[in-house]
N, C-alpha and C. Protein backbone atom coordinates (compact mmCIF):
# COMPACT_ATOMS: atom_id res chain seq x y z
N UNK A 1 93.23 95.64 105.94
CA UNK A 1 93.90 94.76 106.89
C UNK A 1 94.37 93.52 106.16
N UNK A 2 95.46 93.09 106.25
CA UNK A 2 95.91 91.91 105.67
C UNK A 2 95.60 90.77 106.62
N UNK A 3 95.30 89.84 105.66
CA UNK A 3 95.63 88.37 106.38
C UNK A 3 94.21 87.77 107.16
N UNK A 4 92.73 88.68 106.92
CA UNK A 4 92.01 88.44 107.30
C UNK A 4 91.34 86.93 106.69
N UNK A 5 90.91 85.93 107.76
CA UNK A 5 90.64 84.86 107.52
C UNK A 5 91.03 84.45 106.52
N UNK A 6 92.48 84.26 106.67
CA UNK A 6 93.59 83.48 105.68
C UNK A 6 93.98 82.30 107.08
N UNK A 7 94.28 81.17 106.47
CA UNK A 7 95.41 80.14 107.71
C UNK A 7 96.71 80.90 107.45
N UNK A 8 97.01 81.40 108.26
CA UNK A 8 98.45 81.45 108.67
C UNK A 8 99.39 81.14 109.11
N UNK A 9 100.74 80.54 108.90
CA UNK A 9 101.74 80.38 109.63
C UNK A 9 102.77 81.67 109.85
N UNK A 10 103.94 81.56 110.73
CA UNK A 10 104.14 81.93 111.84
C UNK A 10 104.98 83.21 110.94
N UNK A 11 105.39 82.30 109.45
CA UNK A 11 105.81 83.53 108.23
C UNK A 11 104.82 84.36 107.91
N UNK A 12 103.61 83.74 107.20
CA UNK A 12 103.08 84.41 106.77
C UNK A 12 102.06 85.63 108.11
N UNK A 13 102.20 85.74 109.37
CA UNK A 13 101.85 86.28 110.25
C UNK A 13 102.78 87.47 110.12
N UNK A 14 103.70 87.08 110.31
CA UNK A 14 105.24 88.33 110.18
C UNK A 14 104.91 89.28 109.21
N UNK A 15 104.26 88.48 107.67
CA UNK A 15 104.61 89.43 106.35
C UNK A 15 103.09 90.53 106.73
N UNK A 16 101.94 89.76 107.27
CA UNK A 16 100.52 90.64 107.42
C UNK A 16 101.09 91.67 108.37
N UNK A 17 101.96 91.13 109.45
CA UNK A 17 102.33 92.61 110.56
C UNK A 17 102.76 93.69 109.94
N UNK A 18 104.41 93.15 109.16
CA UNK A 18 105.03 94.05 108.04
C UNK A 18 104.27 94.56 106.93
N UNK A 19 103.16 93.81 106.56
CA UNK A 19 102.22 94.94 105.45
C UNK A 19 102.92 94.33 103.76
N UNK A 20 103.65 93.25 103.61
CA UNK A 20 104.27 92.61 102.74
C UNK A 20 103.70 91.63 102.03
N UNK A 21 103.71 91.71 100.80
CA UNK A 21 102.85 90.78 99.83
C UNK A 21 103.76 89.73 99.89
N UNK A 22 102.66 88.64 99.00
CA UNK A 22 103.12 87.50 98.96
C UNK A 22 104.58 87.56 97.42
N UNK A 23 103.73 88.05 96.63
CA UNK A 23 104.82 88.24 95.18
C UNK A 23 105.79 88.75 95.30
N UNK A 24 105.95 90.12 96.43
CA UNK A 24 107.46 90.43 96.58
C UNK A 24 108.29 90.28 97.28
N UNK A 25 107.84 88.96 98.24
CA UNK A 25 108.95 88.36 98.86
C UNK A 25 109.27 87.18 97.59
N UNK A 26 108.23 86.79 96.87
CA UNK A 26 108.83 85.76 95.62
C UNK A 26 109.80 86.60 95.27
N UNK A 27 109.33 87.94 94.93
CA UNK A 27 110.33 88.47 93.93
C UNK A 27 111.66 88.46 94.52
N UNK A 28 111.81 89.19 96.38
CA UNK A 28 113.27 89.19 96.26
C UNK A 28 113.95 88.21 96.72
N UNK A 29 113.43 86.99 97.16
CA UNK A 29 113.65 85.38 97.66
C UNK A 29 114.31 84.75 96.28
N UNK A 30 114.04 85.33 95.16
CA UNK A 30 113.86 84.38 93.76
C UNK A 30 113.40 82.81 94.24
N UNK A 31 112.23 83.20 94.48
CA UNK A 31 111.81 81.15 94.43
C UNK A 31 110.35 81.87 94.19
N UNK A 32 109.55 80.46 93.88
CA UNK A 32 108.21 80.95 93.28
C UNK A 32 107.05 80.85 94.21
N UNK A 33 105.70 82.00 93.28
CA UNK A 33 105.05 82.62 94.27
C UNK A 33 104.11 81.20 94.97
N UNK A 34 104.46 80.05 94.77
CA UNK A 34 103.65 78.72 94.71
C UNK A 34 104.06 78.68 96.43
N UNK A 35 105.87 78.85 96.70
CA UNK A 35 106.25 78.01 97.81
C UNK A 35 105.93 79.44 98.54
N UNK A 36 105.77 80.74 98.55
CA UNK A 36 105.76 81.36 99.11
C UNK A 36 104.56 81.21 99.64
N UNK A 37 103.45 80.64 98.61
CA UNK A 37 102.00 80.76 99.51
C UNK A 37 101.93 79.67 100.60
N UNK A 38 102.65 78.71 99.72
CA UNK A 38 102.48 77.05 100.85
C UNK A 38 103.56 77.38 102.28
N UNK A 39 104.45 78.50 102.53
CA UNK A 39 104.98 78.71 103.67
C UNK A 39 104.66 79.79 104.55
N UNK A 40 103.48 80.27 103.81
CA UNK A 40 102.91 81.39 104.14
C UNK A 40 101.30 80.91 104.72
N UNK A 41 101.03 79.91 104.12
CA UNK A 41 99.91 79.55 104.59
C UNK A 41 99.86 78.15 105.13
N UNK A 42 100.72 77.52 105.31
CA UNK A 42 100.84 76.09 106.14
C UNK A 42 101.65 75.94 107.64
N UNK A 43 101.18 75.93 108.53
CA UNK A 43 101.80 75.60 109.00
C UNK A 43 103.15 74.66 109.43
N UNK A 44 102.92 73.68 108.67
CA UNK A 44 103.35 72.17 108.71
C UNK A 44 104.14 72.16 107.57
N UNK A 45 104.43 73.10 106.83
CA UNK A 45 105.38 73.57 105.61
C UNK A 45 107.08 73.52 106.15
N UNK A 46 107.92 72.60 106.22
CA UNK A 46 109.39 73.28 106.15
C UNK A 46 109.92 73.51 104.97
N UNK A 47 110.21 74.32 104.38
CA UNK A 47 111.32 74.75 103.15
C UNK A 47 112.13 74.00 102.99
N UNK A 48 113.18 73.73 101.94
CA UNK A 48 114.57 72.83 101.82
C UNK A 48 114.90 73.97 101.89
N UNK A 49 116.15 73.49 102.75
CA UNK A 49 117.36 74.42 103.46
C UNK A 49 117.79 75.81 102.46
N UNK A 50 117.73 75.41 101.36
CA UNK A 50 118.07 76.48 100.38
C UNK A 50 116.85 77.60 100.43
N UNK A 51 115.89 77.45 100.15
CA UNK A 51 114.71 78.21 100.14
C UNK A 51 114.46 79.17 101.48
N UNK A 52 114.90 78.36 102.40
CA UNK A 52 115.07 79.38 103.92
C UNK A 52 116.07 80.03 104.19
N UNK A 53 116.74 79.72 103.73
CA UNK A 53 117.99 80.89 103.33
C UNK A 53 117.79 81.91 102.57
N UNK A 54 117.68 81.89 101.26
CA UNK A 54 116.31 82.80 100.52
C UNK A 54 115.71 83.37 100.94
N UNK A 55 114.75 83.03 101.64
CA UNK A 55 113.29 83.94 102.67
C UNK A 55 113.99 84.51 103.59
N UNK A 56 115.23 83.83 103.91
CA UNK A 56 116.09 84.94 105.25
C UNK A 56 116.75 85.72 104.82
N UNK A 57 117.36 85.76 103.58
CA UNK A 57 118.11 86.91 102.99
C UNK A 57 117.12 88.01 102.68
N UNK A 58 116.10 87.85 102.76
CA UNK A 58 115.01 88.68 102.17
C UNK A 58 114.20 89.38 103.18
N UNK A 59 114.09 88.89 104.25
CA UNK A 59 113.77 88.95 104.86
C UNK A 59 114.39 90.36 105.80
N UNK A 60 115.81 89.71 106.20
CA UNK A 60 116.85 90.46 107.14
C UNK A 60 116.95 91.96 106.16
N UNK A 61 116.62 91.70 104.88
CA UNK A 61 116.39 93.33 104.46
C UNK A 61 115.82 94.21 105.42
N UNK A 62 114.36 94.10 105.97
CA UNK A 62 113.50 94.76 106.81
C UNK A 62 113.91 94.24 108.06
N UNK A 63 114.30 93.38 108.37
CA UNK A 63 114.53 93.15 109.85
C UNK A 63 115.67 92.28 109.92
N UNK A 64 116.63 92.60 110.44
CA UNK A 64 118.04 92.55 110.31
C UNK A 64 118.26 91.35 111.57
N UNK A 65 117.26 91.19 112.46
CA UNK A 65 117.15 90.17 113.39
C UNK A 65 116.91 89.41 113.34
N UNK A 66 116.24 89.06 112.01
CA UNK A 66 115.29 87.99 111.82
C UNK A 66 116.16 86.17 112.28
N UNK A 67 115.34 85.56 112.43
CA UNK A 67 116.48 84.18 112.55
C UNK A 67 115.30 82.64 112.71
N UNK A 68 115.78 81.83 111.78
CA UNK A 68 114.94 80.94 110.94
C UNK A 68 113.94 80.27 112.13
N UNK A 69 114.50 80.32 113.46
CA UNK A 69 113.39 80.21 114.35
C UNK A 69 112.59 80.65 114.91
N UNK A 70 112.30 82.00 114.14
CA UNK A 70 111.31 82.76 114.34
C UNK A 70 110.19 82.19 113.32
N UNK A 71 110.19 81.36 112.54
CA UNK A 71 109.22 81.12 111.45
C UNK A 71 109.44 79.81 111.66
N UNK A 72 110.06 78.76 111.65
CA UNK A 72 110.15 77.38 111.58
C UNK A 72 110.66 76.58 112.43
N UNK A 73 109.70 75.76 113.45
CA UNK A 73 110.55 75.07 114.39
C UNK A 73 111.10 73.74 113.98
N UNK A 74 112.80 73.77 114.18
CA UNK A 74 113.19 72.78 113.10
C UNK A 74 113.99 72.07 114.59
């Protein structure tokens, strides 16, 4: 089971449903596995605009719906 007694935010909840590591969304985001953990595990984390674009291009691979307010209330 993923994600057991980890803090999670609302990303990193999505990637434990999907069954998705932390390194290969670094990998296909190209940004590093540092911001992936701090948006994966903070709540209180927003990305610079570039980086969420990134995680959404990467994202909309597996889920083509995806949309940045599903992970970040901005």
């Amino acid at each position: 089971m993923w994600g057991i007694g980890k803090r999670r935010s609302k990303l990193g909840k999505w990637m434990d449903h999907n069954g998705l590591e932390q390194k290969d969304l670094a990998k296909n985001a190209n940004i590093s596995k540092n911001t992936v953990t701090k948006a994966c595990s903070d709540s209180d984390y927003i990305p610079r605009q570039d980086v969420i674009k990134k995680i959404l291009k990467a994202i909309r691979k597996i889920d083509p719906n995806a949309k940045m307010s599903d992970f970040w209330d901005l």
